[in-house]
PDB file of N, CA and C in Angstrom:
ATOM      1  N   UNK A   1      96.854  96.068  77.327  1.00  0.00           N
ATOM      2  CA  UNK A   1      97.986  96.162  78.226  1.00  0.00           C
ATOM      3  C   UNK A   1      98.800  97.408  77.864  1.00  0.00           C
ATOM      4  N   UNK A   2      99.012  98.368  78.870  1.00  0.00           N
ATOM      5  CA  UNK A   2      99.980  99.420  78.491  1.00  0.00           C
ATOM      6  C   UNK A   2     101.416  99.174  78.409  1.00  0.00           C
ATOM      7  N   UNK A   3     102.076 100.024  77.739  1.00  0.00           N
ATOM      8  CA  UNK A   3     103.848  99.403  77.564  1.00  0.00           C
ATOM      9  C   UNK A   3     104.722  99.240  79.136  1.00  0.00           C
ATOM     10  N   UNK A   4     104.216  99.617  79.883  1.00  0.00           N
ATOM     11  CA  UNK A   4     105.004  98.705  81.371  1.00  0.00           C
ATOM     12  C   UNK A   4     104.544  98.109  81.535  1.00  0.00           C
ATOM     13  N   UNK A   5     103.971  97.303  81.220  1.00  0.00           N
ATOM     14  CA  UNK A   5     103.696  95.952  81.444  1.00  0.00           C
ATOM     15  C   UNK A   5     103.610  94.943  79.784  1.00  0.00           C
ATOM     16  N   UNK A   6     103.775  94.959  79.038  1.00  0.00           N
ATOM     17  CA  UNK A   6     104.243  94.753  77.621  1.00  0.00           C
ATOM     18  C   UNK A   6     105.413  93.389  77.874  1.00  0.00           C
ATOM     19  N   UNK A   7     106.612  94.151  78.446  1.00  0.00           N
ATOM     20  CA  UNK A   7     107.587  92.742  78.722  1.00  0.00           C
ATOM     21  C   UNK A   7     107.267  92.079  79.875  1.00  0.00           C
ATOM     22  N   UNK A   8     105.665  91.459  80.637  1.00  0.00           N
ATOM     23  CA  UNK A   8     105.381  91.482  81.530  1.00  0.00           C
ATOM     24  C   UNK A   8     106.103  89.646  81.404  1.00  0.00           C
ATOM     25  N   UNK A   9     106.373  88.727  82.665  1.00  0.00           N
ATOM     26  CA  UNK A   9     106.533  87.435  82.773  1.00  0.00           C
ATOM     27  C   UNK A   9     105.713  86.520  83.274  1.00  0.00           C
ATOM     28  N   UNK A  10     106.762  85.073  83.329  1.00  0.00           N
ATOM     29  CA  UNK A  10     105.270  83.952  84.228  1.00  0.00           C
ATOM     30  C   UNK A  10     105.726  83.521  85.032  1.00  0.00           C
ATOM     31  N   UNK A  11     105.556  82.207  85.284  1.00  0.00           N
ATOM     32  CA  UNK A  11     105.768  81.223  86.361  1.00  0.00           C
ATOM     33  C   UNK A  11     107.718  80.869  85.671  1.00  0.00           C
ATOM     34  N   UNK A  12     107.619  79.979  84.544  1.00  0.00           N
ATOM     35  CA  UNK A  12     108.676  79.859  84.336  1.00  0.00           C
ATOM     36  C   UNK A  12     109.752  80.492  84.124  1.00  0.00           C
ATOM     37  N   UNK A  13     109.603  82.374  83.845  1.00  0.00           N
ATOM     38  CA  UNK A  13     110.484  83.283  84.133  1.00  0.00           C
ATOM     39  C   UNK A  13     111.080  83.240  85.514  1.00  0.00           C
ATOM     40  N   UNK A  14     110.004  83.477  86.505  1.00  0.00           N
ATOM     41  CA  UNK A  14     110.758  83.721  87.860  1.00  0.00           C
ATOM     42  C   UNK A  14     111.468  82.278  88.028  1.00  0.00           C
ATOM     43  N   UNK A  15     111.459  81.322  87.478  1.00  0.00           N
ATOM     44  CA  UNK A  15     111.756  80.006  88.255  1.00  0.00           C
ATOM     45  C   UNK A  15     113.132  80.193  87.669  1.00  0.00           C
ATOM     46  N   UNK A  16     113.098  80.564  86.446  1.00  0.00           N
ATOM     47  CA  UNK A  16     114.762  80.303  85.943  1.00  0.00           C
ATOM     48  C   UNK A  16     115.713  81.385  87.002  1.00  0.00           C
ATOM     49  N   UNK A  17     114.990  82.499  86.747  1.00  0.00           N
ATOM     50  CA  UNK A  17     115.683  83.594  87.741  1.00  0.00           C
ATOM     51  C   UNK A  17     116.494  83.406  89.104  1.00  0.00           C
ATOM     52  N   UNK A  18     115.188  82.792  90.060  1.00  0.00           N
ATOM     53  CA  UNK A  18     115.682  81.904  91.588  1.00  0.00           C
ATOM     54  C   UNK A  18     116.463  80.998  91.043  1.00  0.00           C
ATOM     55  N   UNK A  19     116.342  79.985  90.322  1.00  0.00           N
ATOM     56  CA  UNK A  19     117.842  79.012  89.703  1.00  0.00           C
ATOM     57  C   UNK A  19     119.046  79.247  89.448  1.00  0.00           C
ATOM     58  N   UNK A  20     118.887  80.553  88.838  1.00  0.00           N
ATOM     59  CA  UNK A  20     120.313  80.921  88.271  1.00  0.00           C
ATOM     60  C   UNK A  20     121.079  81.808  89.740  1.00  0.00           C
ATOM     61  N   UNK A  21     120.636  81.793  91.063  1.00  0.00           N
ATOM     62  CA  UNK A  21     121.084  82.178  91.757  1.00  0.00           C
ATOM     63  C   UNK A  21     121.818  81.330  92.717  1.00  0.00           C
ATOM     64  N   UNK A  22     123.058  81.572  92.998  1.00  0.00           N
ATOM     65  CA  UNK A  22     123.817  80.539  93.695  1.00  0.00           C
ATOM     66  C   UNK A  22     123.461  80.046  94.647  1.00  0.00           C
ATOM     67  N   UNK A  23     123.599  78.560  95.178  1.00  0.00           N
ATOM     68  CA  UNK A  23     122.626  77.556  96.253  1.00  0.00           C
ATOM     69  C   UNK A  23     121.242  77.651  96.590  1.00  0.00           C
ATOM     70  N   UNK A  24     120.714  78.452  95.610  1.00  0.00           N
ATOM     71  CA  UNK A  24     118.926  78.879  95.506  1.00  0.00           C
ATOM     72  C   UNK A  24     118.224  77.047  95.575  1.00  0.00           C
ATOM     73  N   UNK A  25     116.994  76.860  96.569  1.00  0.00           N
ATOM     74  CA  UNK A  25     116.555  75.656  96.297  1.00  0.00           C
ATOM     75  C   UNK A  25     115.356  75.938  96.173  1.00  0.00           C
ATOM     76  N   UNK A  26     114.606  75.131  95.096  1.00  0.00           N
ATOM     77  CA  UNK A  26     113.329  75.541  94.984  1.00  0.00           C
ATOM     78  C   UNK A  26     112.918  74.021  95.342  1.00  0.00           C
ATOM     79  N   UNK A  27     111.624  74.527  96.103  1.00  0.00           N
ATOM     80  CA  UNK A  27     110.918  73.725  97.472  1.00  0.00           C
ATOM     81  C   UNK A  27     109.808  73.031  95.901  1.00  0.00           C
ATOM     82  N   UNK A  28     109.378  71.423  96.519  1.00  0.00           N
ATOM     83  CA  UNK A  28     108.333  71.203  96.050  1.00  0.00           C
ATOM     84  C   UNK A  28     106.998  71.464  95.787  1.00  0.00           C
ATOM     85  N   UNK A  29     106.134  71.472  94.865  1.00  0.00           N
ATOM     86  CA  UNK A  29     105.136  71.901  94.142  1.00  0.00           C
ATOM     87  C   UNK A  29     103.851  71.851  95.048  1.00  0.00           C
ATOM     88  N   UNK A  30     103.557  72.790  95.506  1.00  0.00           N
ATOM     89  CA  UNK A  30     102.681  72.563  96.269  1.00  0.00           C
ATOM     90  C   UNK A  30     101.612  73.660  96.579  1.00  0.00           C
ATOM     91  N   UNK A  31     101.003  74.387  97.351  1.00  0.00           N
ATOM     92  CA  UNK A  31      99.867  75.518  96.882  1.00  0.00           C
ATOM     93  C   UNK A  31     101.282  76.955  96.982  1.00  0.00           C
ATOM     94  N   UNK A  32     102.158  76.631  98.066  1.00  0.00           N
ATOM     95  CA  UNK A  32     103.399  77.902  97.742  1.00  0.00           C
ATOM     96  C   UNK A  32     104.445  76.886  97.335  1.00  0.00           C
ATOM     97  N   UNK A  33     105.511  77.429  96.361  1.00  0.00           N
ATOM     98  CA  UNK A  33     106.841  76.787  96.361  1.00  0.00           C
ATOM     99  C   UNK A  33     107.395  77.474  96.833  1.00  0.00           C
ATOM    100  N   UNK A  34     108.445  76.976  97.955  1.00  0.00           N
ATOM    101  CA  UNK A  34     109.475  77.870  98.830  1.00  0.00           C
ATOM    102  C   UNK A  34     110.579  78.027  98.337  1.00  0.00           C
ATOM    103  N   UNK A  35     111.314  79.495  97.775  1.00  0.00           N
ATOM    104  CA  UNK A  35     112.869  79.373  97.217  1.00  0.00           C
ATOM    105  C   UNK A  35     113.233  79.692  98.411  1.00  0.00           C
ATOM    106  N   UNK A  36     115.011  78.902  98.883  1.00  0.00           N
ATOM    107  CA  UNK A  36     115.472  79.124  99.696  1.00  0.00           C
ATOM    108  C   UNK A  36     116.865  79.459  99.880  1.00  0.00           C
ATOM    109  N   UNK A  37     117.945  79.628  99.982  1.00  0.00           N
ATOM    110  CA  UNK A  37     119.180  79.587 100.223  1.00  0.00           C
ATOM    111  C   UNK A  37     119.787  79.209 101.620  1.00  0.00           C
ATOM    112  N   UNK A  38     120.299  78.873 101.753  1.00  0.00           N
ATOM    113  CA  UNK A  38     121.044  78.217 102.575  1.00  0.00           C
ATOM    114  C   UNK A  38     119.881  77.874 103.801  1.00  0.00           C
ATOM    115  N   UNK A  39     118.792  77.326 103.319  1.00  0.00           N
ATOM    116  CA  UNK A  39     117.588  76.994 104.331  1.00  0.00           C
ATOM    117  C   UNK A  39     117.170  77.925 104.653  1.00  0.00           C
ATOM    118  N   UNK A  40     117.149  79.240 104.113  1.00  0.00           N
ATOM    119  CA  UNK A  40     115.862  80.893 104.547  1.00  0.00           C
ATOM    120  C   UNK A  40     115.486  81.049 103.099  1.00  0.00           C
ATOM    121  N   UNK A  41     114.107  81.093 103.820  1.00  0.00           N
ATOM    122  CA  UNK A  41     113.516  81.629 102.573  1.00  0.00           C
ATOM    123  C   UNK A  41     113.929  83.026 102.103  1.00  0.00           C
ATOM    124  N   UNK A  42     113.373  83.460 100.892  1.00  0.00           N
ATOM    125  CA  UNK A  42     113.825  84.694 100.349  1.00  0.00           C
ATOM    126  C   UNK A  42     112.511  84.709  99.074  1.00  0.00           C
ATOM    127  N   UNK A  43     111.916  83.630  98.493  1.00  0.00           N
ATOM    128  CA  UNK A  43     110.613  83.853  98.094  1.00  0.00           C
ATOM    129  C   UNK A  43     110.176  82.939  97.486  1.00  0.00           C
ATOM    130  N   UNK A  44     108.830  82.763  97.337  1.00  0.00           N
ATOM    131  CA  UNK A  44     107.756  82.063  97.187  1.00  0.00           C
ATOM    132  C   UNK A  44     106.883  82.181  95.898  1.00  0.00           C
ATOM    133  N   UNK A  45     106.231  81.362  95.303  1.00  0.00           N
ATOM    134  CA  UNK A  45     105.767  80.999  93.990  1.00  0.00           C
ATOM    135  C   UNK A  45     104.307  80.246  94.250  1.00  0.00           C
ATOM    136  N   UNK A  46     103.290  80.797  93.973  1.00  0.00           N
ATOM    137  CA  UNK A  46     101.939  80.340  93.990  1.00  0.00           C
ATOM    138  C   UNK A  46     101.531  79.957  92.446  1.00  0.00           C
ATOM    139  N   UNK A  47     102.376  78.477  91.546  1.00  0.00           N
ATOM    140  CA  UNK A  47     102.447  78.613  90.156  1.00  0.00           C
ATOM    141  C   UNK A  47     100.528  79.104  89.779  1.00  0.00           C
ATOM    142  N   UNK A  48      99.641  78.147  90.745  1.00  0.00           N
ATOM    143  CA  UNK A  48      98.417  78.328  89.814  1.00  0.00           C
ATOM    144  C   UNK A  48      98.200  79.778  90.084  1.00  0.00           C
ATOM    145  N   UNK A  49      98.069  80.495  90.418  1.00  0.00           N
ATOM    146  CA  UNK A  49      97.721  82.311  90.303  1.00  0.00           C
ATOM    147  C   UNK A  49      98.583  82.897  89.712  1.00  0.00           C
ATOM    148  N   UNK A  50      99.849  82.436  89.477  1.00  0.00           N
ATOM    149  CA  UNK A  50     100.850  83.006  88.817  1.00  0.00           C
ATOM    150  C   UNK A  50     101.775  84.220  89.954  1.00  0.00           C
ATOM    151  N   UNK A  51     101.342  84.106  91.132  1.00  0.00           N
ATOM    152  CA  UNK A  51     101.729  85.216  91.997  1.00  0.00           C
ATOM    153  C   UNK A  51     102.903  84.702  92.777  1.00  0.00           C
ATOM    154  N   UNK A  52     104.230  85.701  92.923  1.00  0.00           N
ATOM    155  CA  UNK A  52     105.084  85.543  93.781  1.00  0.00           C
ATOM    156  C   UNK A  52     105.424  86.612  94.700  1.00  0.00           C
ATOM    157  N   UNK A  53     105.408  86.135  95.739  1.00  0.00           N
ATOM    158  CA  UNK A  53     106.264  86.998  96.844  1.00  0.00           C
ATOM    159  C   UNK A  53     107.967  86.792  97.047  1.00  0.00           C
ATOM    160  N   UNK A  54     108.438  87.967  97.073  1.00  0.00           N
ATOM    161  CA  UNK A  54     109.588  88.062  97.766  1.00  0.00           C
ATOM    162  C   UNK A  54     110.053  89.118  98.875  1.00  0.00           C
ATOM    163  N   UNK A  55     110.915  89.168  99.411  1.00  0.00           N
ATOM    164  CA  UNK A  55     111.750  89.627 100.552  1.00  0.00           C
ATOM    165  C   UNK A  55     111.905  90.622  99.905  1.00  0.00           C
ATOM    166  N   UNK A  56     111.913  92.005 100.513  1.00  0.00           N
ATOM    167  CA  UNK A  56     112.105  93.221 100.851  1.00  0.00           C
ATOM    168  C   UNK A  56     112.687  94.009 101.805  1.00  0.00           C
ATOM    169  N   UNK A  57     112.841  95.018 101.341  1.00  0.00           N
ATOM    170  CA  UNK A  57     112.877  96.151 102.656  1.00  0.00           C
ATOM    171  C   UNK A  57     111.324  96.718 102.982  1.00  0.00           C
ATOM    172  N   UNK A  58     111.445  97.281 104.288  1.00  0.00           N
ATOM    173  CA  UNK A  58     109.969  97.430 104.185  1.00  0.00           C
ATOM    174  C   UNK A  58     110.008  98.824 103.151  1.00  0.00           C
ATOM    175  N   UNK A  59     110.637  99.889 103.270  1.00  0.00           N
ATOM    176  CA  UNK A  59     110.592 101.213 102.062  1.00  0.00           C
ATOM    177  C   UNK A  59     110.664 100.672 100.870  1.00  0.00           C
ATOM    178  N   UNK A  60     111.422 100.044 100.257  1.00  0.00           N
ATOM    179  CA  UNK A  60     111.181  99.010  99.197  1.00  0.00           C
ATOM    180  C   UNK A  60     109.312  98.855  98.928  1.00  0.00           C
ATOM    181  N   UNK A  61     109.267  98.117  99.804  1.00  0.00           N
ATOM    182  CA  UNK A  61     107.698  97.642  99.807  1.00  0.00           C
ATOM    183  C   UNK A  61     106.317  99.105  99.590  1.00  0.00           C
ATOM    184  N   UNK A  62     106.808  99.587 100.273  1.00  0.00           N
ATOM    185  CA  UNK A  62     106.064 100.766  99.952  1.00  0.00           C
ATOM    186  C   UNK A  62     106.400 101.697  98.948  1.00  0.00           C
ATOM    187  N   UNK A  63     107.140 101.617  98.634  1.00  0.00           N
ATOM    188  CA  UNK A  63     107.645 102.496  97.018  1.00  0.00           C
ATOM    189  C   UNK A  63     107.051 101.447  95.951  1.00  0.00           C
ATOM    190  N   UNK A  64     107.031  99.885  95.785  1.00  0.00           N
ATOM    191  CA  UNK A  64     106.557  99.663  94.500  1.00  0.00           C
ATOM    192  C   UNK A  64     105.428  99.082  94.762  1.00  0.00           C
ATOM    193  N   UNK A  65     104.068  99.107  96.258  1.00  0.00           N
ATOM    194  CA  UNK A  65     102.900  99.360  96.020  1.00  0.00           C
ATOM    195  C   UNK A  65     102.540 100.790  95.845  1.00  0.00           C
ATOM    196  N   UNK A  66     103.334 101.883  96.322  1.00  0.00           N
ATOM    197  CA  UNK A  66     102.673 103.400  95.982  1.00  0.00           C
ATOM    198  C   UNK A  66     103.090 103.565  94.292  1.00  0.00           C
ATOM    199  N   UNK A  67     103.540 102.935  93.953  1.00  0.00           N
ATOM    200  CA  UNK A  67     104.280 103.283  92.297  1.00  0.00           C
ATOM    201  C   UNK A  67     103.304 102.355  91.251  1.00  0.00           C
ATOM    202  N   UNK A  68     102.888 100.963  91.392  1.00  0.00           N
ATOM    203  CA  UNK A  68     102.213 100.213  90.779  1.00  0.00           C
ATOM    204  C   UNK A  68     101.388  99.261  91.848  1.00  0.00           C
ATOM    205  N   UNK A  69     100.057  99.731  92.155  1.00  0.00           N
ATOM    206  CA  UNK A  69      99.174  98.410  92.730  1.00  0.00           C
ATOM    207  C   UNK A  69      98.789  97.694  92.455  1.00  0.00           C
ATOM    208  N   UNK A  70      98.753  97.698  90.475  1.00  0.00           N
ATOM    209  CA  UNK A  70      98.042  96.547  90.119  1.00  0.00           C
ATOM    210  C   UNK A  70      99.272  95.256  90.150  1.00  0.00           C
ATOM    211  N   UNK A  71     100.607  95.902  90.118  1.00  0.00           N
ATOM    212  CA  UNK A  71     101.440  94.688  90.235  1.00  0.00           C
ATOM    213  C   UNK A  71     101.789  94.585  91.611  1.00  0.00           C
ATOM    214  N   UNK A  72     101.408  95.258  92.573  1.00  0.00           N
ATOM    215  CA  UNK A  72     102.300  94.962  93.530  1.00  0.00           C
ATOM    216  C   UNK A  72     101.160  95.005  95.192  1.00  0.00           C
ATOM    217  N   UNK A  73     101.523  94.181  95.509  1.00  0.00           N
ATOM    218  CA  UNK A  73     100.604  94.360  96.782  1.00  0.00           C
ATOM    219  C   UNK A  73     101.352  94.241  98.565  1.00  0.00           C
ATOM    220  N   UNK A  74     101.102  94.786  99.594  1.00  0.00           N
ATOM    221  CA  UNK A  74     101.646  94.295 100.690  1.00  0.00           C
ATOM    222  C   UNK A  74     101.224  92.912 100.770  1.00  0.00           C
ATOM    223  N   UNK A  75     102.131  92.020 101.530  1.00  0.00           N
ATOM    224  CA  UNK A  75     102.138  90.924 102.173  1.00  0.00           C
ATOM    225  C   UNK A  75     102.742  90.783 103.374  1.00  0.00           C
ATOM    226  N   UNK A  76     103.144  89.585 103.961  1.00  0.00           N
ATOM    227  CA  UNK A  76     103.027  89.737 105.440  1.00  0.00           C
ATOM    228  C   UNK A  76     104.856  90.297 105.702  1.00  0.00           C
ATOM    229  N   UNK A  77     104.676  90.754 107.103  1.00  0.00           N
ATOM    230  CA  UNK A  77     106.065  91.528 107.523  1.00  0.00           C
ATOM    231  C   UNK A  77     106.614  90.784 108.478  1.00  0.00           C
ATOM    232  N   UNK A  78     108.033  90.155 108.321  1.00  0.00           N
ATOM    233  CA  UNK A  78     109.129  89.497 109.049  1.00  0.00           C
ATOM    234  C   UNK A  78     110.018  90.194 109.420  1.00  0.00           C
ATOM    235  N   UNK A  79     110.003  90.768 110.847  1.00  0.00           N
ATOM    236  CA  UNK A  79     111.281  91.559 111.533  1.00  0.00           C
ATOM    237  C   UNK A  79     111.595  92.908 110.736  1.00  0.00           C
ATOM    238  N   UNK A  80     112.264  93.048 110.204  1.00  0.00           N
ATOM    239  CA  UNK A  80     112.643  94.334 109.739  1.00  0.00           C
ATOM    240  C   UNK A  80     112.414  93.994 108.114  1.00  0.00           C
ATOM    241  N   UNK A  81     112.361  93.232 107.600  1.00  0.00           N
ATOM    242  CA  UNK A  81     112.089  93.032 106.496  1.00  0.00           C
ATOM    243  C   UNK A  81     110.003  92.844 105.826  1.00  0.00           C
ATOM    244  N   UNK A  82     109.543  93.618 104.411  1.00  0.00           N
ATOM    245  CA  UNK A  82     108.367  93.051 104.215  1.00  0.00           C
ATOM    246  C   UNK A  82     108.420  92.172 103.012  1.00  0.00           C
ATOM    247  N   UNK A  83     107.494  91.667 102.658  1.00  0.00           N
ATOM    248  CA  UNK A  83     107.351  90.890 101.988  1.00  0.00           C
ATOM    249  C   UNK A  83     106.805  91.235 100.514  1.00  0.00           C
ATOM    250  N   UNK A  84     106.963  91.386  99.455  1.00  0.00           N
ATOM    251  CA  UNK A  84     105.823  91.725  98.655  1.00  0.00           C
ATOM    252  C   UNK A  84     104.852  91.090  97.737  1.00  0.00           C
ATOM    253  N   UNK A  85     103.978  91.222  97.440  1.00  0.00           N
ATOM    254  CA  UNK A  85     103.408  90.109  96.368  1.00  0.00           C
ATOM    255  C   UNK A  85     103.239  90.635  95.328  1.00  0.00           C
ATOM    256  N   UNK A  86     103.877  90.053  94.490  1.00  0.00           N
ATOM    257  CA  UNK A  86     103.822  90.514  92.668  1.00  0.00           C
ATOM    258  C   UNK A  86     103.247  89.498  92.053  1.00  0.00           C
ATOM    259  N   UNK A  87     102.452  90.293  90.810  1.00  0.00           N
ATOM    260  CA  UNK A  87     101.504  89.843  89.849  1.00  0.00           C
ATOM    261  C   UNK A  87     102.326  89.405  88.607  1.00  0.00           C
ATOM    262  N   UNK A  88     102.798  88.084  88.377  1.00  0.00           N
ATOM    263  CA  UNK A  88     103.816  87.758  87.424  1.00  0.00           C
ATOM    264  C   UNK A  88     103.462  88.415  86.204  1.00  0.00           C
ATOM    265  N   UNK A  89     102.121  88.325  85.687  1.00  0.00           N
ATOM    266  CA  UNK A  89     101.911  88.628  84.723  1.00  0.00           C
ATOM    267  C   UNK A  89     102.041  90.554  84.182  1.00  0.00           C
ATOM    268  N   UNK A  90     102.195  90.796  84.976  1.00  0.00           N
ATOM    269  CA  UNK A  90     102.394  92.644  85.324  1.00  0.00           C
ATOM    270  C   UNK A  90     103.297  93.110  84.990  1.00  0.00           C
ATOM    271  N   UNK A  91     104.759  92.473  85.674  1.00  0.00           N
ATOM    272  CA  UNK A  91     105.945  92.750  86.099  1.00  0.00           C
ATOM    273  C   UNK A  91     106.952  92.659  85.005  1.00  0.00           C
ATOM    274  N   UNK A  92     107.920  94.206  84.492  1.00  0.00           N
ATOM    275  CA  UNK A  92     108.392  93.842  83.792  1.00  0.00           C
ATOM    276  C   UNK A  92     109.726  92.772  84.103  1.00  0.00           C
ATOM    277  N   UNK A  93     110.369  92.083  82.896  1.00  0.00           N
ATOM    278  CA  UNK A  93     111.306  91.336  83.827  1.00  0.00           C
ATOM    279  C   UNK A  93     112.295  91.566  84.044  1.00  0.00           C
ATOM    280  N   UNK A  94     112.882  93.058  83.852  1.00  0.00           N
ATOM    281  CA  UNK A  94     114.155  93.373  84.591  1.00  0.00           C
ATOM    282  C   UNK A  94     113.830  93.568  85.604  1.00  0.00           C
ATOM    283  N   UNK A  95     112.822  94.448  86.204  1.00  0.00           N
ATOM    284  CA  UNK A  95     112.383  94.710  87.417  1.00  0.00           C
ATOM    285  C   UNK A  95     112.064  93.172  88.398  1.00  0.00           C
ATOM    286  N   UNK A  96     111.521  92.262  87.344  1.00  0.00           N
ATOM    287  CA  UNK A  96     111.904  90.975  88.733  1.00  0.00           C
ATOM    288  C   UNK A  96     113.235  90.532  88.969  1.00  0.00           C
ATOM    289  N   UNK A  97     113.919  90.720  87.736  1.00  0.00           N
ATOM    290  CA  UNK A  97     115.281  90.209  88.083  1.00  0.00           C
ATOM    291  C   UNK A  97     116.114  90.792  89.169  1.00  0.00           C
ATOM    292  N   UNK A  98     115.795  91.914  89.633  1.00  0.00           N
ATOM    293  CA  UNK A  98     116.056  92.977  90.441  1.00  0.00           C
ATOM    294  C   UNK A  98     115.723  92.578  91.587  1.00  0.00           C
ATOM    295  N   UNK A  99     114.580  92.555  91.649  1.00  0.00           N
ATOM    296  CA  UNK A  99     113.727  92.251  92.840  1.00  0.00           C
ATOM    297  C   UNK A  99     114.133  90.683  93.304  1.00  0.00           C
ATOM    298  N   UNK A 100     114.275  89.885  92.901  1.00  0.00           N
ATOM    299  CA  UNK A 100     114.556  88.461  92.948  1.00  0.00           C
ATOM    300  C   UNK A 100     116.268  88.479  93.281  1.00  0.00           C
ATOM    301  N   UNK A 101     116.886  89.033  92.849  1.00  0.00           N
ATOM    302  CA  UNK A 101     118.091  89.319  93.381  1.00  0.00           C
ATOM    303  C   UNK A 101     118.374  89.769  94.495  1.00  0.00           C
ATOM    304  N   UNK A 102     117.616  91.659  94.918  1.00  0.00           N
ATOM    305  CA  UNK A 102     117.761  91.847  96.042  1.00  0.00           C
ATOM    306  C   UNK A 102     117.527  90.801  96.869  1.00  0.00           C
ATOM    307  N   UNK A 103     116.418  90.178  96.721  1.00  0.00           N
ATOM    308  CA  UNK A 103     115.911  89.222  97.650  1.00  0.00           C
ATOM    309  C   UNK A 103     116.761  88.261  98.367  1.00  0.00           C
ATOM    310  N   UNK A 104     117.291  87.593  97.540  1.00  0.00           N
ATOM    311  CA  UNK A 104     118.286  86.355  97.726  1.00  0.00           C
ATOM    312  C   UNK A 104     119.796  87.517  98.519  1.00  0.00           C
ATOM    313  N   UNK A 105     120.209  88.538  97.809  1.00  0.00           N
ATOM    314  CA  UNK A 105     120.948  89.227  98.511  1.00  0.00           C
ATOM    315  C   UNK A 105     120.995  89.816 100.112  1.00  0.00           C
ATOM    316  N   UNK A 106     119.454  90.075 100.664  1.00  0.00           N
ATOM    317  CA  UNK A 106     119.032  90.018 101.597  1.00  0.00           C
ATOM    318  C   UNK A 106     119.386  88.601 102.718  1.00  0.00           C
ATOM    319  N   UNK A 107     119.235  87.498 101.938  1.00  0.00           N
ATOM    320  CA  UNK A 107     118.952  86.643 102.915  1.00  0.00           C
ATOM    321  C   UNK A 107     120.407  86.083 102.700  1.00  0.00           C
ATOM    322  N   UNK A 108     120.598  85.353 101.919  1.00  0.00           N
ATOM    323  CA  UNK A 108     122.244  84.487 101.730  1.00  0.00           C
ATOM    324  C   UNK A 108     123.212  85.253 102.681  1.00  0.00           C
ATOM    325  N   UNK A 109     123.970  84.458 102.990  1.00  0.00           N
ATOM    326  CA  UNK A 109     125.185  84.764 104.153  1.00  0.00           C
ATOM    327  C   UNK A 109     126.210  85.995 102.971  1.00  0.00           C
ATOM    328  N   UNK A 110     126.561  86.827 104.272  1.00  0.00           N
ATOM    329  CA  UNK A 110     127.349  87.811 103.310  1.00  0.00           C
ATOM    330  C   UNK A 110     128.910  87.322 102.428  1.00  0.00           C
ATOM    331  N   UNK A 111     129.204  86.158 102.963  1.00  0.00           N
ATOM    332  CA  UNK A 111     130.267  85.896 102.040  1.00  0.00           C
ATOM    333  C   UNK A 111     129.730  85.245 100.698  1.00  0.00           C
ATOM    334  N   UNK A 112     128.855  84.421 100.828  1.00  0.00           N
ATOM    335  CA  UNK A 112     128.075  84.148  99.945  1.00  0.00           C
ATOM    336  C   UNK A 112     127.658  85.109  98.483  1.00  0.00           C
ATOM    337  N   UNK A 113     127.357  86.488  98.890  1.00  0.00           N
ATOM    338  CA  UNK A 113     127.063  87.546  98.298  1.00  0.00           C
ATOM    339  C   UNK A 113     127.649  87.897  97.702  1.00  0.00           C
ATOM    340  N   UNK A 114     128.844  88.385  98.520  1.00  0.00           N
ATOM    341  CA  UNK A 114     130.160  88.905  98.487  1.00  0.00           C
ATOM    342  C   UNK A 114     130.825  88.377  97.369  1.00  0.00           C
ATOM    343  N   UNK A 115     130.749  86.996  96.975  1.00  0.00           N
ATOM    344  CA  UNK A 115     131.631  86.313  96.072  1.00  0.00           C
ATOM    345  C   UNK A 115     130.231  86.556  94.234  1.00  0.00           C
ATOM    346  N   UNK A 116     129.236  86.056  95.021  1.00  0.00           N
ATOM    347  CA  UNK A 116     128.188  86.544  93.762  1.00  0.00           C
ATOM    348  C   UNK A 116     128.403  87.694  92.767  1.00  0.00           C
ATOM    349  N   UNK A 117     128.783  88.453  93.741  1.00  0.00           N
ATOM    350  CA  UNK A 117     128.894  89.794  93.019  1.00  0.00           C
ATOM    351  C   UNK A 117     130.498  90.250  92.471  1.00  0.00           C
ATOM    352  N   UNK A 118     130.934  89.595  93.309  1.00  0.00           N
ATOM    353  CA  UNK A 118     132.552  89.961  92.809  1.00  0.00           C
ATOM    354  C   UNK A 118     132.832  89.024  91.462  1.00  0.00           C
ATOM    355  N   UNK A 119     131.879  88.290  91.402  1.00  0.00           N
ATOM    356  CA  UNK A 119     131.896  87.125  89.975  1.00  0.00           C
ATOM    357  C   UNK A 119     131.168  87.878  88.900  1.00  0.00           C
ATOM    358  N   UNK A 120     130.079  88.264  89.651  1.00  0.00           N
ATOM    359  CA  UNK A 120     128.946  89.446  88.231  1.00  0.00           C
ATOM    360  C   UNK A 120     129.308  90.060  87.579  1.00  0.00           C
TER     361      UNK A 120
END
């Protein structure tokens, strides 16, 4: 393993991550787990492959499959937003914490946000 990927994470990294985000619900165990906020998704957990998708921009999406493919792949595209699929085991974990944030920042209602961050 080369050193970007060294602090790489798992299943139970991203799960604490989506938790520690305000009204985040994580959906039952099943071939995807759905994280949601206020009933929209914002991303998804495939525990047995270890692979999660989250919410993007679509330039987003194409900057960290042109930057890393082995962690990062397209997935499917919702309206103006894409999706991406990351390789848990790849990813360092500031960079998911990032990514898992934007995500939920994307979708949660802006007062919602608004107060997240004015608390951070």
């Amino acid at each position: 393993m080369d050193n970007l990927h060294d602090q790489a994470v798992g299943v139970e990294e991203f799960l604490r991550l989506v938790r520690a985000l305000p009204e985040a619900q994580v959906g039952a165990p099943a071939n995807y787990v759905g994280i949601k906020v206020r009933g929209k998704g914002f991303a998804y957990l495939q525990e047995d492959t270890g692979i999660a998708l989250v919410k993007v921009t679509m330039e987003e999406r194409e900057a960290l499959v042109g930057q890393d493919p082995e962690t990062f792949a397209r997935s499917y595209t919702s309206g103006r937003f894409g999706w991406v699929q990351i390789r848990l085991d790849m990813v360092p974990p500031d960079e998911l914490a990032e990514l898992v944030t934007e995500a939920w920042c994307l979708t949660a209602p802006r007062r919602l946000v608004e107060e997240y961050e004015a608390a951070g």
